[in-house]
N, C-alpha and C. Protein backbone atom coordinates (compact mmCIF):
# COMPACT_ATOMS: atom_id res chain seq x y z
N UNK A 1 0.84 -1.17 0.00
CA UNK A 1 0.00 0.00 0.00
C UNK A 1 0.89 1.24 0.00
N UNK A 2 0.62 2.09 -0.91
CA UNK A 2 1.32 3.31 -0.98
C UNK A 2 0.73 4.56 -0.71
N UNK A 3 -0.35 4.69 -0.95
CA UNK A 3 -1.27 5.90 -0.18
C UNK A 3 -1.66 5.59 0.76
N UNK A 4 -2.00 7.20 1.36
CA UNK A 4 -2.23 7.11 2.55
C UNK A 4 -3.93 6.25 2.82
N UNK A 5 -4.18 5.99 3.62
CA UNK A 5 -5.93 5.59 3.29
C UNK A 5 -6.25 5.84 4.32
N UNK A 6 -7.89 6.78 4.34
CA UNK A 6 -8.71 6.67 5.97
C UNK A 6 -9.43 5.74 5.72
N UNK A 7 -9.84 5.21 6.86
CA UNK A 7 -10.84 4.13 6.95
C UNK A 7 -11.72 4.47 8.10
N UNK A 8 -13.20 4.95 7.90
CA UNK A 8 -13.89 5.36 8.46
C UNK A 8 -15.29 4.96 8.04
N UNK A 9 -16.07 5.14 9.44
CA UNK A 9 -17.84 4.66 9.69
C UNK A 9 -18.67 5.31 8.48
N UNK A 10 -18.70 4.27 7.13
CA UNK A 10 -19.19 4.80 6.08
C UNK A 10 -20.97 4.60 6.21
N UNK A 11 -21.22 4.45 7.69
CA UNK A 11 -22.86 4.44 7.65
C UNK A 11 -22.82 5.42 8.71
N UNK A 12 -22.21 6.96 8.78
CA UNK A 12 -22.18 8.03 9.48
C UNK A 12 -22.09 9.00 8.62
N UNK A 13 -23.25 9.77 8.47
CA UNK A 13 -23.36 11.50 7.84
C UNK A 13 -22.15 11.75 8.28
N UNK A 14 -22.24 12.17 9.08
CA UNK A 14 -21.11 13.25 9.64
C UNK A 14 -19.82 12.59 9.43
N UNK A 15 -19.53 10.92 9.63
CA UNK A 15 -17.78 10.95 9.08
C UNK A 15 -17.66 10.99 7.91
N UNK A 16 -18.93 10.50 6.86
CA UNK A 16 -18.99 10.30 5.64
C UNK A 16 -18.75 11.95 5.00
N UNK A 17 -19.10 13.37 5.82
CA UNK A 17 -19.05 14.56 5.39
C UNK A 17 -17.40 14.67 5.70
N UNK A 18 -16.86 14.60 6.55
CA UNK A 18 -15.09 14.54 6.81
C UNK A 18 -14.05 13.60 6.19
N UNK A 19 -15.10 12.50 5.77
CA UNK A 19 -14.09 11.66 4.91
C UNK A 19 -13.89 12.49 3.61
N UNK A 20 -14.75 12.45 3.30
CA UNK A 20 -15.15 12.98 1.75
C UNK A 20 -14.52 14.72 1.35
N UNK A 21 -14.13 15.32 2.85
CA UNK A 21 -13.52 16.33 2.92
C UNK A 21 -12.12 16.53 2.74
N UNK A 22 -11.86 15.00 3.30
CA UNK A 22 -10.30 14.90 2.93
C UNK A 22 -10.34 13.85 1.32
N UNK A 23 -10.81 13.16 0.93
CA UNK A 23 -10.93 12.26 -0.17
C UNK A 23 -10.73 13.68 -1.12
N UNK A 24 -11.24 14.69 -1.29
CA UNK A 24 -11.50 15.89 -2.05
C UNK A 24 -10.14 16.74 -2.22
N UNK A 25 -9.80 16.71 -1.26
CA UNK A 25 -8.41 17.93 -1.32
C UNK A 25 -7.04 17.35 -1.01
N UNK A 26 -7.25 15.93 -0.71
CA UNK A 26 -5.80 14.96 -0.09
C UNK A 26 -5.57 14.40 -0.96
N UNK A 27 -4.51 13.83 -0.75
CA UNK A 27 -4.22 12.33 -1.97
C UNK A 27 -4.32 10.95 -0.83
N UNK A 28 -5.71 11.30 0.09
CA UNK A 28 -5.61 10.58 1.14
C UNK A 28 -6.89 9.86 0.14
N UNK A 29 -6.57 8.08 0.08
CA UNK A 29 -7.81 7.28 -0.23
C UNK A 29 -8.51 6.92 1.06
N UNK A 30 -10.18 6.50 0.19
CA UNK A 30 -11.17 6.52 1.37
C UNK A 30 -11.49 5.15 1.49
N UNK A 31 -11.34 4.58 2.21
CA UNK A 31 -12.09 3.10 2.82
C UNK A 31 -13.25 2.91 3.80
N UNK A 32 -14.43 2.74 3.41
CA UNK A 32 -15.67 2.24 4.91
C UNK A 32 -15.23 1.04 5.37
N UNK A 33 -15.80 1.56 6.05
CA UNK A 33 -15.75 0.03 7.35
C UNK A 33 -16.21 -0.91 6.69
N UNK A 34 -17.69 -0.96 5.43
CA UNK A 34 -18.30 -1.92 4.94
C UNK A 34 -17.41 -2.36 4.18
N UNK A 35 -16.56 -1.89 3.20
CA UNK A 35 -15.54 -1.99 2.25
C UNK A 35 -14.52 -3.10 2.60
N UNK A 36 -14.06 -3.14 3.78
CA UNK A 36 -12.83 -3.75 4.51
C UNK A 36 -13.09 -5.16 4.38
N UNK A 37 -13.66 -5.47 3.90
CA UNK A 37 -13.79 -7.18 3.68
C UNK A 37 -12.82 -7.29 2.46
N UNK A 38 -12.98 -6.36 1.09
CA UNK A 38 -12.60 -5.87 0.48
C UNK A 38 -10.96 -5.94 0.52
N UNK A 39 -10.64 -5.72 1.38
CA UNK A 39 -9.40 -5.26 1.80
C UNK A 39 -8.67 -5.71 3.06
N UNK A 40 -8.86 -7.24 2.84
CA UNK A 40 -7.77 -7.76 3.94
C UNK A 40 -6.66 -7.51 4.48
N UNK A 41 -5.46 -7.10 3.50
CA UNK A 41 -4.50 -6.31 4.11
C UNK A 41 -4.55 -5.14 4.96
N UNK A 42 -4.85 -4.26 4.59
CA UNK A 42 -5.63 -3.09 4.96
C UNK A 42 -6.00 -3.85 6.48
N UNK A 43 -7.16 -4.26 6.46
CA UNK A 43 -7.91 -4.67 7.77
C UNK A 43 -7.24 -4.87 8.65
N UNK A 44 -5.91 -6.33 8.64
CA UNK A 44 -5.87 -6.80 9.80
C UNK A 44 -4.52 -6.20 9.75
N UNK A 45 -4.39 -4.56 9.70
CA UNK A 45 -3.21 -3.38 10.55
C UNK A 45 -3.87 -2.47 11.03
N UNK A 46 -5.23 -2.95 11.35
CA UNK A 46 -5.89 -1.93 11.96
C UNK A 46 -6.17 -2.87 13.30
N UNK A 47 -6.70 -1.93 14.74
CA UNK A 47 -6.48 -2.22 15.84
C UNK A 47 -7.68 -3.26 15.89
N UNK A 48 -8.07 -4.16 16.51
CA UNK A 48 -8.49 -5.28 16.87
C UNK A 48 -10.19 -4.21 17.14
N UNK A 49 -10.52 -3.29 17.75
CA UNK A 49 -11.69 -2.79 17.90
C UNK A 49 -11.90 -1.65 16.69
N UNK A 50 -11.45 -1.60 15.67
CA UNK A 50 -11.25 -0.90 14.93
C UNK A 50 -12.47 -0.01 14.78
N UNK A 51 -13.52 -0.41 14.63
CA UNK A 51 -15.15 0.18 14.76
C UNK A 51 -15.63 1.56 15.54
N UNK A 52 -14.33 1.53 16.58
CA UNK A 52 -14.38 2.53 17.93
C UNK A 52 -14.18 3.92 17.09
N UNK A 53 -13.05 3.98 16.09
CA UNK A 53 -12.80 5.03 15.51
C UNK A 53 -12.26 5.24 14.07
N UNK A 54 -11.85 6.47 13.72
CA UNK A 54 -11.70 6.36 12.18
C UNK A 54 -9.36 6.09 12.47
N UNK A 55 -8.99 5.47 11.01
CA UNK A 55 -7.84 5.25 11.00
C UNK A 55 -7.34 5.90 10.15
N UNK A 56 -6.25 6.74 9.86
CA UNK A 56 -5.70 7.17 8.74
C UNK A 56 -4.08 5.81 8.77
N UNK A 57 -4.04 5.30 7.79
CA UNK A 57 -3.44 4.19 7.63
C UNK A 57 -2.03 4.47 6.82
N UNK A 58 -0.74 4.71 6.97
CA UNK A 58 0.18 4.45 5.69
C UNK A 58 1.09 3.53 5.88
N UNK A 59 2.04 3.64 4.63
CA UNK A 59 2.94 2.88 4.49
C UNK A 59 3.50 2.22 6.24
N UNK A 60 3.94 3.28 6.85
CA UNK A 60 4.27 2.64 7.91
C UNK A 60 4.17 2.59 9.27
N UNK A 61 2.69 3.87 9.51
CA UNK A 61 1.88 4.01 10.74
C UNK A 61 0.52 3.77 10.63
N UNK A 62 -0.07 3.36 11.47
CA UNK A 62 -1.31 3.19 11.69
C UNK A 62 -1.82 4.69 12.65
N UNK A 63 -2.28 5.71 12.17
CA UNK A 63 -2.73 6.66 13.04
C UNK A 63 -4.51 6.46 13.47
N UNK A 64 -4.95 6.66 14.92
CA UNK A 64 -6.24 5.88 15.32
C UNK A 64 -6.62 7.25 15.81
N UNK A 65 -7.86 7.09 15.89
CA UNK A 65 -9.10 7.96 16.79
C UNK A 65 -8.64 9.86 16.23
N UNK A 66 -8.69 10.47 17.40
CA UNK A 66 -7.88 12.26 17.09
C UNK A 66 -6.83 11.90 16.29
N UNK A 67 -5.75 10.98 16.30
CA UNK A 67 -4.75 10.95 15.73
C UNK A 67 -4.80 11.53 14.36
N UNK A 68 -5.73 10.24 14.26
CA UNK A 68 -6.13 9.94 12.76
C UNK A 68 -6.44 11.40 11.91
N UNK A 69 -7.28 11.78 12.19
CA UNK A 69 -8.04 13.14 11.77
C UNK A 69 -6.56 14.35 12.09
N UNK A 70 -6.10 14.26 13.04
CA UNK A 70 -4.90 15.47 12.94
C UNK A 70 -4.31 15.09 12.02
N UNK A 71 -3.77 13.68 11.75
CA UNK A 71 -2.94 13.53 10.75
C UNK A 71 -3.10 14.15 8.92
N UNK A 72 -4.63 13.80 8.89
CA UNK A 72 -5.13 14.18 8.04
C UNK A 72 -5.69 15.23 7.29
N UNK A 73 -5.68 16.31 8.43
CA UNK A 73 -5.84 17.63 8.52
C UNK A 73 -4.44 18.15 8.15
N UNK A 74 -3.13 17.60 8.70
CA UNK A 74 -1.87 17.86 8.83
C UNK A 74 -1.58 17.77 7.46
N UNK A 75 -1.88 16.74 6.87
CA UNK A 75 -1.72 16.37 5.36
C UNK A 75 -2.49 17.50 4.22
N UNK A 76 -3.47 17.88 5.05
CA UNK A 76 -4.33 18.71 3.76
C UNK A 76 -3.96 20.04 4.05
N UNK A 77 -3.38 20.23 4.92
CA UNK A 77 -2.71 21.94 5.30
C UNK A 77 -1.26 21.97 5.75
N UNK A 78 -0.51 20.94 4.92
CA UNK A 78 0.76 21.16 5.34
C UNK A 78 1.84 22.30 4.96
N UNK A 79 1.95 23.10 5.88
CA UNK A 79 3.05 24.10 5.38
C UNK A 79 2.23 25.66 5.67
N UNK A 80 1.07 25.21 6.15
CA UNK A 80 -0.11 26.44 6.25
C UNK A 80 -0.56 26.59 7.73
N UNK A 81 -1.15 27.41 8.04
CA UNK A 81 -1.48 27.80 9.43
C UNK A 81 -2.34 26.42 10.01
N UNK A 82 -2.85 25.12 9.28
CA UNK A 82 -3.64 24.23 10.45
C UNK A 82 -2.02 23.44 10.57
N UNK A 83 -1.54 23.09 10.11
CA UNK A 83 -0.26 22.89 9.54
C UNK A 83 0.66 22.70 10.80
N UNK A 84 0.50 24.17 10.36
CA UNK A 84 1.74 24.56 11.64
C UNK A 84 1.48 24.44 12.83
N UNK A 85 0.10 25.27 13.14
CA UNK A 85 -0.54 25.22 14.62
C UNK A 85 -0.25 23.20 15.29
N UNK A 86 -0.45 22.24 14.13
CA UNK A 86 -0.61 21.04 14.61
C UNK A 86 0.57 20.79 15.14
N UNK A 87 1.49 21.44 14.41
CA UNK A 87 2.77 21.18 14.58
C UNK A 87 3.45 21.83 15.50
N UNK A 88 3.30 22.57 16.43
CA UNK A 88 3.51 23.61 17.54
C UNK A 88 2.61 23.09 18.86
N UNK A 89 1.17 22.47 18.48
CA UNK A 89 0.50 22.04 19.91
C UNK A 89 1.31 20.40 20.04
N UNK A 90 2.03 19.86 18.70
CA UNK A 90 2.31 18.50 19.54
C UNK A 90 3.54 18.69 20.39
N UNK A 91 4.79 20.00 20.53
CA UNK A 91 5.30 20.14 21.05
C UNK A 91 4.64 20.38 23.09
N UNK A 92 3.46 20.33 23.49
CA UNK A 92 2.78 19.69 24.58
C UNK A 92 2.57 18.97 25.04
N UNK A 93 2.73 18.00 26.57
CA UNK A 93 2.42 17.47 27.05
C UNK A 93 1.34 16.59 27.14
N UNK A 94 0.09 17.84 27.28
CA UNK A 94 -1.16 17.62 27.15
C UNK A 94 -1.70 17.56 26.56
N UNK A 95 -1.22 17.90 25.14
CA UNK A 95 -2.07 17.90 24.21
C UNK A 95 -2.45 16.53 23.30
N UNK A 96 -2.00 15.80 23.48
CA UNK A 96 -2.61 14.14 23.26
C UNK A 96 -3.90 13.77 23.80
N UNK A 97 -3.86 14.16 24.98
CA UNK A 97 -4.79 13.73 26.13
C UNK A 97 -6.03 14.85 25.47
N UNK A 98 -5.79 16.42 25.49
CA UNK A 98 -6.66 17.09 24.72
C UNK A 98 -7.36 16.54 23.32
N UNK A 99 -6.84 16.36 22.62
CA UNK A 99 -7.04 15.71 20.86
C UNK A 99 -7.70 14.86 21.33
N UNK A 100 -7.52 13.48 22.46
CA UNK A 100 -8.32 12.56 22.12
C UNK A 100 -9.36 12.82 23.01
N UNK A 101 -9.32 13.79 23.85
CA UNK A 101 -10.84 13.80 24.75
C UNK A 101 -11.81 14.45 23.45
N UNK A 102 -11.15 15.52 22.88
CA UNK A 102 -12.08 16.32 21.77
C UNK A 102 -12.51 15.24 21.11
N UNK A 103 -11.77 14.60 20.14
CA UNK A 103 -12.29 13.24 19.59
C UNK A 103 -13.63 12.52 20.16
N UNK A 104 -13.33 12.30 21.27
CA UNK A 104 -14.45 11.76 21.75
C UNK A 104 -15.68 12.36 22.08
N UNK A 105 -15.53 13.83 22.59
CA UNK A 105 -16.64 14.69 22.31
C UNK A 105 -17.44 14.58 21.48
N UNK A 106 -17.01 14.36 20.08
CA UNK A 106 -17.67 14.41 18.04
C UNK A 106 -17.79 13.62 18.49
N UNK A 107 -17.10 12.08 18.73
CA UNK A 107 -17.40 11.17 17.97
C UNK A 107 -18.57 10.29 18.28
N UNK A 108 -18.80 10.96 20.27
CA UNK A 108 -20.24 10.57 21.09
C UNK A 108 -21.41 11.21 21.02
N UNK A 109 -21.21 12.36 19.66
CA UNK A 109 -22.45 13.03 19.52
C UNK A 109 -22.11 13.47 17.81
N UNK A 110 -22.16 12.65 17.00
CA UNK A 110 -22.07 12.44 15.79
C UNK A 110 -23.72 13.12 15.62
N UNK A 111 -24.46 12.43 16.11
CA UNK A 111 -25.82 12.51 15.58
C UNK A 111 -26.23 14.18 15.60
N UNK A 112 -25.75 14.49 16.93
CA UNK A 112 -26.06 16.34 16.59
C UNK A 112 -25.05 17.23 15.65
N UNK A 113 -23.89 16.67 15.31
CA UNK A 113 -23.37 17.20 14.43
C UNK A 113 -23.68 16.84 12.87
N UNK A 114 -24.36 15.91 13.25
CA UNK A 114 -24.68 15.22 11.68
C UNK A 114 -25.83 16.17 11.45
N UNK A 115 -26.18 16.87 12.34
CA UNK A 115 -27.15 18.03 11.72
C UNK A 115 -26.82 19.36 11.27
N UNK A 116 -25.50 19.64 11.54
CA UNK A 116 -24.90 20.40 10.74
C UNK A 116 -24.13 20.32 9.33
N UNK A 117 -23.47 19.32 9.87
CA UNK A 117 -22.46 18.79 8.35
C UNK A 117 -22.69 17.07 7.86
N UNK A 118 -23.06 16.76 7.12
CA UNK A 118 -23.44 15.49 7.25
C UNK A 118 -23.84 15.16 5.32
N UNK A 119 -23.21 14.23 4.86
CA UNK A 119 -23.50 13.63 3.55
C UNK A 119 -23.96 12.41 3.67
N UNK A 120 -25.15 12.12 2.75
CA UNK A 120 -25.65 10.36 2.57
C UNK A 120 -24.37 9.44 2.45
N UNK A 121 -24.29 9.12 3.86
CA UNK A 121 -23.22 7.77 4.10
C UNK A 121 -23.00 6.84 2.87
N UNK A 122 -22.00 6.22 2.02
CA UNK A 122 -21.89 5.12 1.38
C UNK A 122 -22.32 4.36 1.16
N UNK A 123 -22.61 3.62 2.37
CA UNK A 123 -23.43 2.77 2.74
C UNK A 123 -24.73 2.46 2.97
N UNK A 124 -25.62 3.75 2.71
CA UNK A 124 -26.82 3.85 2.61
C UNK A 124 -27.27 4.96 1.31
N UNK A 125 -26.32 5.11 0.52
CA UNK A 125 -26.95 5.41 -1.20
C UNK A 125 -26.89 4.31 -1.87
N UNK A 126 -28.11 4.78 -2.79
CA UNK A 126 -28.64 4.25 -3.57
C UNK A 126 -28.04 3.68 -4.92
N UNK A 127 -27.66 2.47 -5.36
CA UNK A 127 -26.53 2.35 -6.27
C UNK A 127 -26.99 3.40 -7.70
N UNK A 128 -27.78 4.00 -7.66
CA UNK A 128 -28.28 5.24 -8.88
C UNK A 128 -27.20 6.55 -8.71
N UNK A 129 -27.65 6.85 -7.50
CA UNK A 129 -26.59 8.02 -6.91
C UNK A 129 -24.98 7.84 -6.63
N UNK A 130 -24.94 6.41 -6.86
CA UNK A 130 -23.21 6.05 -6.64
C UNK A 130 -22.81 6.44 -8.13
C-alpha cells in the first residue's frame, strides 16, 4: 500500500461529510468500514476494535481515533497555518490527552453534528446516486 488511506464509519453523515472532505483535497484514499472485507491487508493493521474510531493508515503508521483526523488535517494543510498550529501544539504534554478527549466529544455526539455537516453515508446510497 502506498497511499495514505482513511478508513472510516461509512454508515455516518457526519464521518462520511469529513471523509469525503479529505478524499476531495488529499491524496488521502477513502475506505468504509463496509468496504474492509474488500481489503484484507488493509484490515488486519488496523487495531483489533477498529469500529471505535476512524484510522488514517500508511505505508508505515497506523494513526487511530484524534490521531487519525490530525494527521489528516496535517496532510491537507501542510506548510499552512492548520499545519503549523498542529505542529507547535504536539510540542505539549497535554495535548494528546486534549485531541483525544475532543475526539471523543464528536465522535459521542455524531448525531447532533450530523445536523450540521453530514452527507448520505456510502453505505446507505442508492446504487443510482453512486
Amino acid at each position: 500500500m502506498t497511499e495514505p488511506t482513511l478508513v472510516y464509519d461509512d454508515d455516518c453523515g457526519f464521518c462520511t461529510w469529513w471523509a469525503e472532505f479529505f478524499g476531495d483535497r488529499t491524496e488521502i484514499r477513502l475506505v468504509g468500514f463496509s468496504d474492509l472485507p474488500d481489503h484484507p491487508d488493509l484490515q488486519e493493521r488496523l487495531p483489533e476494535f477498529y469500529e471505535e474510531c476512524s484510522h488514517l493508515v500508511t505505508e508505515d503508521t497506523v494513526y487511530s481515533c484524534g490521531q487519525s483526523l490530525e494527521e489528516a488535517l496535517r496532510r491537507y494543510d501542510e506548510g499552512g497555518p492548520v499545519g503549523n498550529g498542529l505542529e507547535f501544539l504536539r510540542n505539549f504534554e497535554d495535548y494528546e490527552h486534549v485531541r483525544e478527549w475532543g475526539y471523543r466529544q464528536v465522535a459521542n455526539n455524531r448525531d447532533k453534528w450530523g445536523k450540521v455537516m453530514s452527507k448520505t453515508p456510502p453505505a446507505r446510497r442508492d446504487t443510482e446516486e453512486s
